[in-house]
N, C-alpha and C. Protein backbone atom coordinates (compact mmCIF):
# COMPACT_ATOMS: atom_id res chain seq x y z
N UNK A 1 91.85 100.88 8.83
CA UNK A 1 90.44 100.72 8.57
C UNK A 1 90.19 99.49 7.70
N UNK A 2 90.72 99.12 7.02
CA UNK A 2 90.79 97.89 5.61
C UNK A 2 90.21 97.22 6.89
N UNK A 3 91.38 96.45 7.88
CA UNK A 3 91.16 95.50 8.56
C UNK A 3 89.83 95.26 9.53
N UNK A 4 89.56 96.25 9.70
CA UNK A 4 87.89 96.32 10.58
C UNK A 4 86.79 96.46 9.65
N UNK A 5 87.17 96.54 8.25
CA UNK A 5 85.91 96.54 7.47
C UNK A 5 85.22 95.40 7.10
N UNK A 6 83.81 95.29 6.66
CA UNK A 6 83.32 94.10 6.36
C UNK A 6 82.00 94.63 5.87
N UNK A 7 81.27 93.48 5.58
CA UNK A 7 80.24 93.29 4.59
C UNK A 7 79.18 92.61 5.48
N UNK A 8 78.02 92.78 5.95
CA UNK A 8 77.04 92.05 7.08
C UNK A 8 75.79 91.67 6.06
N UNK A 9 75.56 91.66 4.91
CA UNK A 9 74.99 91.44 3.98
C UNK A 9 74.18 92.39 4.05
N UNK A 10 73.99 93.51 4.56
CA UNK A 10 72.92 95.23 4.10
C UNK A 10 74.06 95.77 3.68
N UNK A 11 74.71 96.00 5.04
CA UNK A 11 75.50 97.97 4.94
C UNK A 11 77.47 97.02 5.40
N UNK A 12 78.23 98.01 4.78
CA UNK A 12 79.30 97.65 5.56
C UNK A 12 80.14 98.40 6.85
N UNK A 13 80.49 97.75 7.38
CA UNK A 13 81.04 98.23 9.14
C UNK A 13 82.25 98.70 9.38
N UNK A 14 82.82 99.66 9.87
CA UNK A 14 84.23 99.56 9.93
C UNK A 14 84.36 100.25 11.21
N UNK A 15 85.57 99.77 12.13
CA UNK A 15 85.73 100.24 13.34
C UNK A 15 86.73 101.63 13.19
N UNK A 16 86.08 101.88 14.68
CA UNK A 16 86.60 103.31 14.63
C UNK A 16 88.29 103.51 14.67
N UNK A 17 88.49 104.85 13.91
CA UNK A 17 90.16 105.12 13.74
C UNK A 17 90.63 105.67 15.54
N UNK A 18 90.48 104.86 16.55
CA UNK A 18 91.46 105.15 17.32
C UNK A 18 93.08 105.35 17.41
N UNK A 19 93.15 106.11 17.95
CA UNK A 19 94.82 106.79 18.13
C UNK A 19 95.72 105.78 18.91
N UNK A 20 96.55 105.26 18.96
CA UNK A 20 97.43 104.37 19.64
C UNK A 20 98.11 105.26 20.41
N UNK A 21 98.65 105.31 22.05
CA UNK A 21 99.48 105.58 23.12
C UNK A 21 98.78 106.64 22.93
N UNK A 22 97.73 107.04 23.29
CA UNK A 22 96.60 108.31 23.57
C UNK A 22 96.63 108.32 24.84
N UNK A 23 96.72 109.64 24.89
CA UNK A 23 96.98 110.02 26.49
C UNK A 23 95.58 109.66 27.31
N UNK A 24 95.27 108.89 28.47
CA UNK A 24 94.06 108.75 29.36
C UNK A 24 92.98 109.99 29.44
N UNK A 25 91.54 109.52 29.04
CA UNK A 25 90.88 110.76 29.53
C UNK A 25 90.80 111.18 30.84
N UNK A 26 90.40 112.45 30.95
CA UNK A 26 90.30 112.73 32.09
C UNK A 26 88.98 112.00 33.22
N UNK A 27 89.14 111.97 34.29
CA UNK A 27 87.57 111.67 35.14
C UNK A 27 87.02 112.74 35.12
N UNK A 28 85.62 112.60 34.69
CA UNK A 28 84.83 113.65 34.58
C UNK A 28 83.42 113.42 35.84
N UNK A 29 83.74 112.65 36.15
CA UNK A 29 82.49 111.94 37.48
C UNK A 29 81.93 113.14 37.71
N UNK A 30 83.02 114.06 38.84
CA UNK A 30 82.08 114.83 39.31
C UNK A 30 81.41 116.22 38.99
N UNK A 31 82.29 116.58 37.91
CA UNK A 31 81.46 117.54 36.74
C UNK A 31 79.86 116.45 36.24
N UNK A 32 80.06 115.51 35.64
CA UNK A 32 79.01 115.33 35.60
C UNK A 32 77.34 115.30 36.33
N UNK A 33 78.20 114.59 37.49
CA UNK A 33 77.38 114.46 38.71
C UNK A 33 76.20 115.96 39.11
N UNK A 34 76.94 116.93 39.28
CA UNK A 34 76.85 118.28 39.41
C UNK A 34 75.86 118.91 38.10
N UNK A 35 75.82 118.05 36.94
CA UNK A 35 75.24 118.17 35.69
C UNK A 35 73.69 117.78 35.42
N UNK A 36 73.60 116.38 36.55
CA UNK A 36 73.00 115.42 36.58
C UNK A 36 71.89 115.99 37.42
N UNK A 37 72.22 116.64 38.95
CA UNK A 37 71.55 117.36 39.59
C UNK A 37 70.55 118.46 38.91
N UNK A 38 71.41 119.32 38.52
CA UNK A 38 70.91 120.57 37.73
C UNK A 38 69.92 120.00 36.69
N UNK A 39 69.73 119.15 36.17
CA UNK A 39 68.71 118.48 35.05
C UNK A 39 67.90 117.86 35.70
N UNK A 40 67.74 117.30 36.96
CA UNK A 40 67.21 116.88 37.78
C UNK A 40 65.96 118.27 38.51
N UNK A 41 66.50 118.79 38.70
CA UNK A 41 66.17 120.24 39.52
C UNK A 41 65.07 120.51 38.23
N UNK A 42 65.66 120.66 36.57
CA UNK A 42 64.76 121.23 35.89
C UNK A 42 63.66 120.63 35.26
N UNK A 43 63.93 119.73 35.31
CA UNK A 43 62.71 118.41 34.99
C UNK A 43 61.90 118.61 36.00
N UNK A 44 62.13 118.64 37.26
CA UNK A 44 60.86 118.43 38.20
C UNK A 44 59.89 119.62 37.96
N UNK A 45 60.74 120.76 37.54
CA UNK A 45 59.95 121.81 37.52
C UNK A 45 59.10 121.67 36.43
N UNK A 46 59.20 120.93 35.09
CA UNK A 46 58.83 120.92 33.93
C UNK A 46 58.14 119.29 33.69
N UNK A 47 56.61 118.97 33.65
CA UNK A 47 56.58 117.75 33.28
C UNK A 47 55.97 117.31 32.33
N UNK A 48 56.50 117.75 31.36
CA UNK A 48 56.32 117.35 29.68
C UNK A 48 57.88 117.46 29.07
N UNK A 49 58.87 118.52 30.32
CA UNK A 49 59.94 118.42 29.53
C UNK A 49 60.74 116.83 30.31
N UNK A 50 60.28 116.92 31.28
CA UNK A 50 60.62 115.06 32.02
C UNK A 50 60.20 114.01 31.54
N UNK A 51 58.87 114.79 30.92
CA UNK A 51 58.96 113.13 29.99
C UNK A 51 59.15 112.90 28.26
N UNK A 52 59.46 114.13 28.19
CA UNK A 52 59.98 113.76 26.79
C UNK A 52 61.60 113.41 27.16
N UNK A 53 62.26 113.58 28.20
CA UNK A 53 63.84 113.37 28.27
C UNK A 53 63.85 111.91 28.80
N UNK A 54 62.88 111.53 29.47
CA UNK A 54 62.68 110.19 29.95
C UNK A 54 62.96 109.37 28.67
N UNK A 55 61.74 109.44 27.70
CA UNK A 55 61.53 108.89 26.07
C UNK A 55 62.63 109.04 25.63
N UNK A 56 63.47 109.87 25.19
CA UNK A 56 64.89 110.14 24.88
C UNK A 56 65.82 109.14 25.36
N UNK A 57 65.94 109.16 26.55
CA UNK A 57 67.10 108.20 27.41
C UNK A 57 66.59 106.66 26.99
N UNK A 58 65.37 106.33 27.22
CA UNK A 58 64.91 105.02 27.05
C UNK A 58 65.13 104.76 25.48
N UNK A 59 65.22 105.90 25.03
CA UNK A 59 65.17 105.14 23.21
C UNK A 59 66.93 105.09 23.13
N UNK A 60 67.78 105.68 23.77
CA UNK A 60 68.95 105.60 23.56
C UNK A 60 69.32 104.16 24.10
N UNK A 61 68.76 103.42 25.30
CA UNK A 61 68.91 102.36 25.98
C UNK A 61 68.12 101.27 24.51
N UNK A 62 67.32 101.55 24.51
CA UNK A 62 66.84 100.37 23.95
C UNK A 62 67.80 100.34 22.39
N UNK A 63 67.80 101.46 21.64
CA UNK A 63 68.81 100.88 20.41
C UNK A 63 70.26 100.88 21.35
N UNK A 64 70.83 100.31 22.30
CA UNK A 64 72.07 99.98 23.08
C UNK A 64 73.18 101.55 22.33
N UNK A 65 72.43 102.49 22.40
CA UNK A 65 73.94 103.73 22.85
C UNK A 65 74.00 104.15 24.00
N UNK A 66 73.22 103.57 24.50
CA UNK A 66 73.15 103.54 26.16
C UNK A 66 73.12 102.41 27.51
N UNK A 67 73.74 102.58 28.19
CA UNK A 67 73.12 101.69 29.13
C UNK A 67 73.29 102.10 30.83
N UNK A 68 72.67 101.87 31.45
CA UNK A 68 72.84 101.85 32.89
C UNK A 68 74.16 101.54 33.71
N UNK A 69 74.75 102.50 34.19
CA UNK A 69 75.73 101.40 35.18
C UNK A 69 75.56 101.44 36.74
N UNK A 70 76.12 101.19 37.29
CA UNK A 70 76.33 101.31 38.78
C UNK A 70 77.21 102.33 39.30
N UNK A 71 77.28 102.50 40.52
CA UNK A 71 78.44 103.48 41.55
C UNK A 71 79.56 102.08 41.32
N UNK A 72 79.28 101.23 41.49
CA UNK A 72 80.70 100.45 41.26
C UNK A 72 81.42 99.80 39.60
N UNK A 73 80.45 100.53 39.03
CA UNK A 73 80.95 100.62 37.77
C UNK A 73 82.10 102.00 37.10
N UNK A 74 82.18 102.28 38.32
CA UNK A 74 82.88 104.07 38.23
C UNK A 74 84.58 103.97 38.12
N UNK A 75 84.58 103.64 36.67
CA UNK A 75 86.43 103.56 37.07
C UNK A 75 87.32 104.10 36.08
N UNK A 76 87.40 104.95 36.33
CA UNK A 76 88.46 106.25 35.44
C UNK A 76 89.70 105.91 34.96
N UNK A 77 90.14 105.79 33.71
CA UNK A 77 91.12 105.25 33.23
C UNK A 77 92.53 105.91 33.34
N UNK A 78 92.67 105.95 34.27
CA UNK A 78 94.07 106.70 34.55
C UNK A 78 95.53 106.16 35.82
């Protein structure tokens, strides 16, 4: 941690304690996928709860803990 720490003139930063020779996560694609549906299904039914999850996702995109990818962005580390 020493070595990833620093000073940005507010707050200071330090990168995360990753594990070295960590075993690959698993692909979770199509659990998710299957996840994605089902929230899909309940939003339509609900539209105040679709758009407050809309607002949610977009505020996660805009401060960048989020972002969009593609079907060809799909590549499981294993």
């Amino acid at each position: 941690m020493k070595s990833s720490c620093h000073f940005d003139g507010e707050r200071y930063q330090v990168g995360l304690p990753w594990k070295k020779d960590h075993q690959p996560l698993v692909d979770n694609y199509g659990l998710t996928s299957k996840r994605h549906v089902i929230i899909k299904r309940r939003l339509a039914k609900d539209s105040e709860k679709a758009r407050m999850y809309c607002e949610a996702v977009n505020q996660y995109v805009e401060n960048s803990h989020a972002q969009q990818i593609d079907e060809k962005d799909h590549k499981p580390d294993m």
